[in-house]
Protein backbone atom coordinates (compact mmCIF):
# COMPACT_ATOMS: atom_id res chain seq x y z
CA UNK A 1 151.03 231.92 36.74
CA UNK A 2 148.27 233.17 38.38
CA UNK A 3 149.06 232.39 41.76
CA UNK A 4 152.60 233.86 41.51
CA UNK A 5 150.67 237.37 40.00
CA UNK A 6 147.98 237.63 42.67
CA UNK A 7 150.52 237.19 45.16
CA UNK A 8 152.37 240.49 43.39
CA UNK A 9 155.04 238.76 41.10
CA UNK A 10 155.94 239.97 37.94
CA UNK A 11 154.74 236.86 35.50
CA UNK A 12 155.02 236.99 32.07
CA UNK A 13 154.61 234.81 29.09
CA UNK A 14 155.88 234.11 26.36
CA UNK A 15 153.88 232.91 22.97
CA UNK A 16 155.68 231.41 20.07
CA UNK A 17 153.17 230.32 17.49
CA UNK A 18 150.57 232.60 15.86
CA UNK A 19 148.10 229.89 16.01
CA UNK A 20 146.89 230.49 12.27
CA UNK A 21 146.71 227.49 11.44
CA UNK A 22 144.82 226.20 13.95
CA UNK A 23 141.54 225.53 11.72
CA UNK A 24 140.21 222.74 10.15
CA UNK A 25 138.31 225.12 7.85
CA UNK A 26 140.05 224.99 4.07
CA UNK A 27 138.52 228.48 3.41
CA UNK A 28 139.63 230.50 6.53
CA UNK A 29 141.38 233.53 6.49
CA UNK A 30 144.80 232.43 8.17
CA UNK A 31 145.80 236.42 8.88
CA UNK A 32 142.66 236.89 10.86
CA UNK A 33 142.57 233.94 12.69
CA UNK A 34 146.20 234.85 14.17
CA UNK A 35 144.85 238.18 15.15
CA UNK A 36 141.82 236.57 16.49
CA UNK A 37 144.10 234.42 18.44
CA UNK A 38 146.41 237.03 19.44
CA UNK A 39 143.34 239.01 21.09
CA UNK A 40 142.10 235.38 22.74
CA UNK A 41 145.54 235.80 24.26
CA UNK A 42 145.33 239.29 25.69
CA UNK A 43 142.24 238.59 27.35
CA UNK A 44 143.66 235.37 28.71
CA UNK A 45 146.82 237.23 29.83
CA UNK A 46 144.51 240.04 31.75
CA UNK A 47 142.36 237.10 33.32
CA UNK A 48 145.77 235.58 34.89
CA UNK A 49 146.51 239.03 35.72
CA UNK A 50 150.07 238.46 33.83
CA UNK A 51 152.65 241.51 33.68
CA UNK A 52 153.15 241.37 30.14
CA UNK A 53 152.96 239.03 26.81
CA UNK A 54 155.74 238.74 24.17
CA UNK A 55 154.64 237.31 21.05
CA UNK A 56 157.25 235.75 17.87
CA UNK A 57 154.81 235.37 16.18
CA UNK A 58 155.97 232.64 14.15
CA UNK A 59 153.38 230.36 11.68
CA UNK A 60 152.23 227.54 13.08
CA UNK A 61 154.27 224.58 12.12
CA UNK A 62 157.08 226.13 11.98
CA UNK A 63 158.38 226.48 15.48
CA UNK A 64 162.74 225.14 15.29
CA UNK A 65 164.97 225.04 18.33
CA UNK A 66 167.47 226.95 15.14
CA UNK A 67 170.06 229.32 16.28
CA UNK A 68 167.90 232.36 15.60
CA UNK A 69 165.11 231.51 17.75
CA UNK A 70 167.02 230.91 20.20
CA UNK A 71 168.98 234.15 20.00
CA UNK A 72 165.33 235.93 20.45
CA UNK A 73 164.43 234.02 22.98
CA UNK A 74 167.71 234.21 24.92
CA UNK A 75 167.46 238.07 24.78
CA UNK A 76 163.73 238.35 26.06
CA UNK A 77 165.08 236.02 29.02
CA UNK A 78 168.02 238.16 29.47
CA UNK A 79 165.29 241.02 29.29
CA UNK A 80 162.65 239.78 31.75
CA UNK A 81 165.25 238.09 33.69
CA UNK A 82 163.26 235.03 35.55
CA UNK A 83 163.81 233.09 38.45
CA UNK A 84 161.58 230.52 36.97
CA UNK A 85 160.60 229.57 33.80
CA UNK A 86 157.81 227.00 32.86
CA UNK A 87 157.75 225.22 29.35
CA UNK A 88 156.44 222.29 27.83
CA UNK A 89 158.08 219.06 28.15
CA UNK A 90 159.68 217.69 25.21
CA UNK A 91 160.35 214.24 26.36
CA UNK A 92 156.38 213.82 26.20
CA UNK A 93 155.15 212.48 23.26
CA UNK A 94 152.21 209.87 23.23
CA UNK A 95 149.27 211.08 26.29
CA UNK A 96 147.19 207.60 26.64
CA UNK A 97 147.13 206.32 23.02
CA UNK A 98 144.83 208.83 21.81
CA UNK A 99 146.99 211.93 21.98
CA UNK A 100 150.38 213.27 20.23
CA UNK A 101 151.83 216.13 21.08
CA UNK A 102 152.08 217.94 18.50
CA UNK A 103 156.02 219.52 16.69
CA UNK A 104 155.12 223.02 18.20
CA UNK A 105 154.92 222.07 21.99
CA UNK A 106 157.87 219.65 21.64
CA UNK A 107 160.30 222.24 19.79
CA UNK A 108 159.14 224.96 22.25
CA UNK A 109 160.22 222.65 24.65
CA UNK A 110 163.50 222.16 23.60
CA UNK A 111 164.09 225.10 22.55
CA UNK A 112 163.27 226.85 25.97
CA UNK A 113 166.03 224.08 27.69
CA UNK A 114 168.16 225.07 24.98
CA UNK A 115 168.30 228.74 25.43
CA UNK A 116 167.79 228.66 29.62
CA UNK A 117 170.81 225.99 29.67
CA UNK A 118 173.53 226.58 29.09
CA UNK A 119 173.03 229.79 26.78
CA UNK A 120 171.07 232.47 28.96
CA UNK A 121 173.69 232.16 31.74
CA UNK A 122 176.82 232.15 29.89
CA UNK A 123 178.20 235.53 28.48
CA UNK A 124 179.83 233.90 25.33
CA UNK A 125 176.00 233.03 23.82
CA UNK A 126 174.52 235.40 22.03
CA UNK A 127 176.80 238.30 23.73
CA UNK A 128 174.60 240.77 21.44
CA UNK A 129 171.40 239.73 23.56
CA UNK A 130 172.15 241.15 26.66
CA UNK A 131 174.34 240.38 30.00
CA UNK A 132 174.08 236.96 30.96
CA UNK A 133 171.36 235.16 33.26
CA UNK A 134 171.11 232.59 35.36
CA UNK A 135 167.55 230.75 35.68
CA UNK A 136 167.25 229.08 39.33
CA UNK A 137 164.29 226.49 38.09
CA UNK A 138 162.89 225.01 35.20
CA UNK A 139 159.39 223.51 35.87
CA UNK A 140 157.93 221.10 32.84
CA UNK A 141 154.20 221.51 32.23
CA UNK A 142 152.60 218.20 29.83
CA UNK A 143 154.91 215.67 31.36
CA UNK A 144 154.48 212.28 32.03
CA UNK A 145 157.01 212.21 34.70
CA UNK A 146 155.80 214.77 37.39
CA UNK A 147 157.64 215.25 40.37
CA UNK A 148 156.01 218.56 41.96
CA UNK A 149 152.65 219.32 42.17
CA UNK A 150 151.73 223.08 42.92
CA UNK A 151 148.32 224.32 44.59
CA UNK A 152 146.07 226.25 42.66
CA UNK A 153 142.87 225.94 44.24
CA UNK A 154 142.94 229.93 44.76
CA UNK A 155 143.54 230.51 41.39
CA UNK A 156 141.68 227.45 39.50
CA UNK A 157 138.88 230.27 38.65
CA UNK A 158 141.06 232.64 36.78
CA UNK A 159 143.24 229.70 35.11
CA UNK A 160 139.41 228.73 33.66
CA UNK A 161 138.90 232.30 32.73
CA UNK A 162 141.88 232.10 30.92
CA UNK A 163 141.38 229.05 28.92
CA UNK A 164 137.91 229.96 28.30
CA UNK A 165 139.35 233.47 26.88
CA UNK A 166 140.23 231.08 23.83
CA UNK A 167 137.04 230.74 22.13
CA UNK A 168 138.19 230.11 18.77
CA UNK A 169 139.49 226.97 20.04
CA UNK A 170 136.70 225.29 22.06
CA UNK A 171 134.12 224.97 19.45
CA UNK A 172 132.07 226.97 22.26
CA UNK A 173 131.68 223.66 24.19
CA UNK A 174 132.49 225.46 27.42
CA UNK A 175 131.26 223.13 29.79
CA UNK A 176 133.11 220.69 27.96
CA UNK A 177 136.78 222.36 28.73
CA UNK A 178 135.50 223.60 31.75
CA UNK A 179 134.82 220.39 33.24
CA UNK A 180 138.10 218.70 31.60
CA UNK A 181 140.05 221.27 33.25
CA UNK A 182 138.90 220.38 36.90
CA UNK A 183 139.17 216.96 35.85
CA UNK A 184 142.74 217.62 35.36
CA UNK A 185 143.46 219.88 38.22
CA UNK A 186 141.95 216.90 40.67
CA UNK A 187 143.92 214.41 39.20
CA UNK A 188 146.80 216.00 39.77
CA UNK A 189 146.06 217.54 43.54
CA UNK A 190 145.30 213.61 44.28
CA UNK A 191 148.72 212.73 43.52
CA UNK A 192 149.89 214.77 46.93
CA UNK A 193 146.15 215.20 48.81
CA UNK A 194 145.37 218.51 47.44
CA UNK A 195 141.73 219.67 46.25
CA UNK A 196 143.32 220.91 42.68
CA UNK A 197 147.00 220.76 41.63
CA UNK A 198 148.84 221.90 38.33
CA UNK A 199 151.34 218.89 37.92
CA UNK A 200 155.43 220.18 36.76
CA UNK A 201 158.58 218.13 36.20
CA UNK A 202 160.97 220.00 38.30
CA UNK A 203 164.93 220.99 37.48
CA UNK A 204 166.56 222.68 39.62
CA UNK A 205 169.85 224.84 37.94
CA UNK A 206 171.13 225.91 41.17
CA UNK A 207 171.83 222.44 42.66
């Protein structure tokens, strides 16, 4: 996302959860958290230089690929209008036996494929959300079965701004995400002889 602003495209995201829930504190205040997170997010947003954030707002948890969410989400992709849309894989469960993503990322998952095909493009769904749109390419962040890697040794400093910019959620061990971050980034550039790659299943709706 970064890359494609600096390089003067409109890139916008789009946030499901409100992330208050994301505590292991019994006592926290689950309406402040959310706006904590929600500010995390702006500054994250401004670090990747993004065009604009739309939040559901929904409670954690409690993400469904249900008719209604995808009605929203259909109409802020008929809105925005994309040539490309990244989401989470859903197909990716278990990461290494230590790891499981979690219902949020998988229902976001589906429930982007859901909405970009067949029902953004086709007038009959959701005809109250807008004219129809058709999404040229879906890329799949989290998967286990990457096919394209993208370079984003240019940008690797504002994508660790970014997830930095989410302090409630790194137990201020900065180094620690820092670090695990690069890690990733080289693993995945290694895969096609880059310095640092972001790693995507790729679908291509125009073939």
């Amino acid at each position: 996302m970064a890359a494609w602003a600096g390089q003067g495209t409109a890139t916008y995201l789009l946030v499901l959860a409100d992330g208050g829930k994301g505590t292991d504190d019994p006592s926290a205040d689950l309406e402040a958290l959310a706006e904590l997170r929600k500010q995390e997010l702006e500054e994250a947003a401004e670090s990747l230089g993004l065009a604009g954030v739309e939040l559901l707002g929904l409670p954690d948890g409690e993400v469904e690929n249900d008719l209604k969410t995808r009605g929203r989400v259909v109409a802020i992709l008929r809105r925005i209008r994309p040539d490309i849309v990244i989401a989470p894989d859903p197909t990716a469960t278990f990461f290494g036996g230590v790891y499981v993503n979690h219902h949020d990322h998988r229902e976001t998952g589906w429930l982007v494929l859901d909405s970009v095909a067949p029902a953004c493009s086709m007038p009959h769904y959701f005809p109250e959300a807008g004219p129809p749109h058709r999404v040229r390419t879906l890329l799949l962040s989290g998967t286990l079965e990457a096919d394209c890697v993208v370079d984003i040794a240019a940008s690797l400093d504002s994508k660790a701004s970014a997830v930095l910019a989410h302090r409630s959620q790194l137990d201020a061990d900065d180094d620690w995400a820092r670090e695990a971050l690069i890690s990733r980034a080289t693993q995945a550039g290694r895969l096609v002889g880059l310095s640092y790659g972001e790693a995507f299943r790729h679908v291509d709706l125009d073939a």
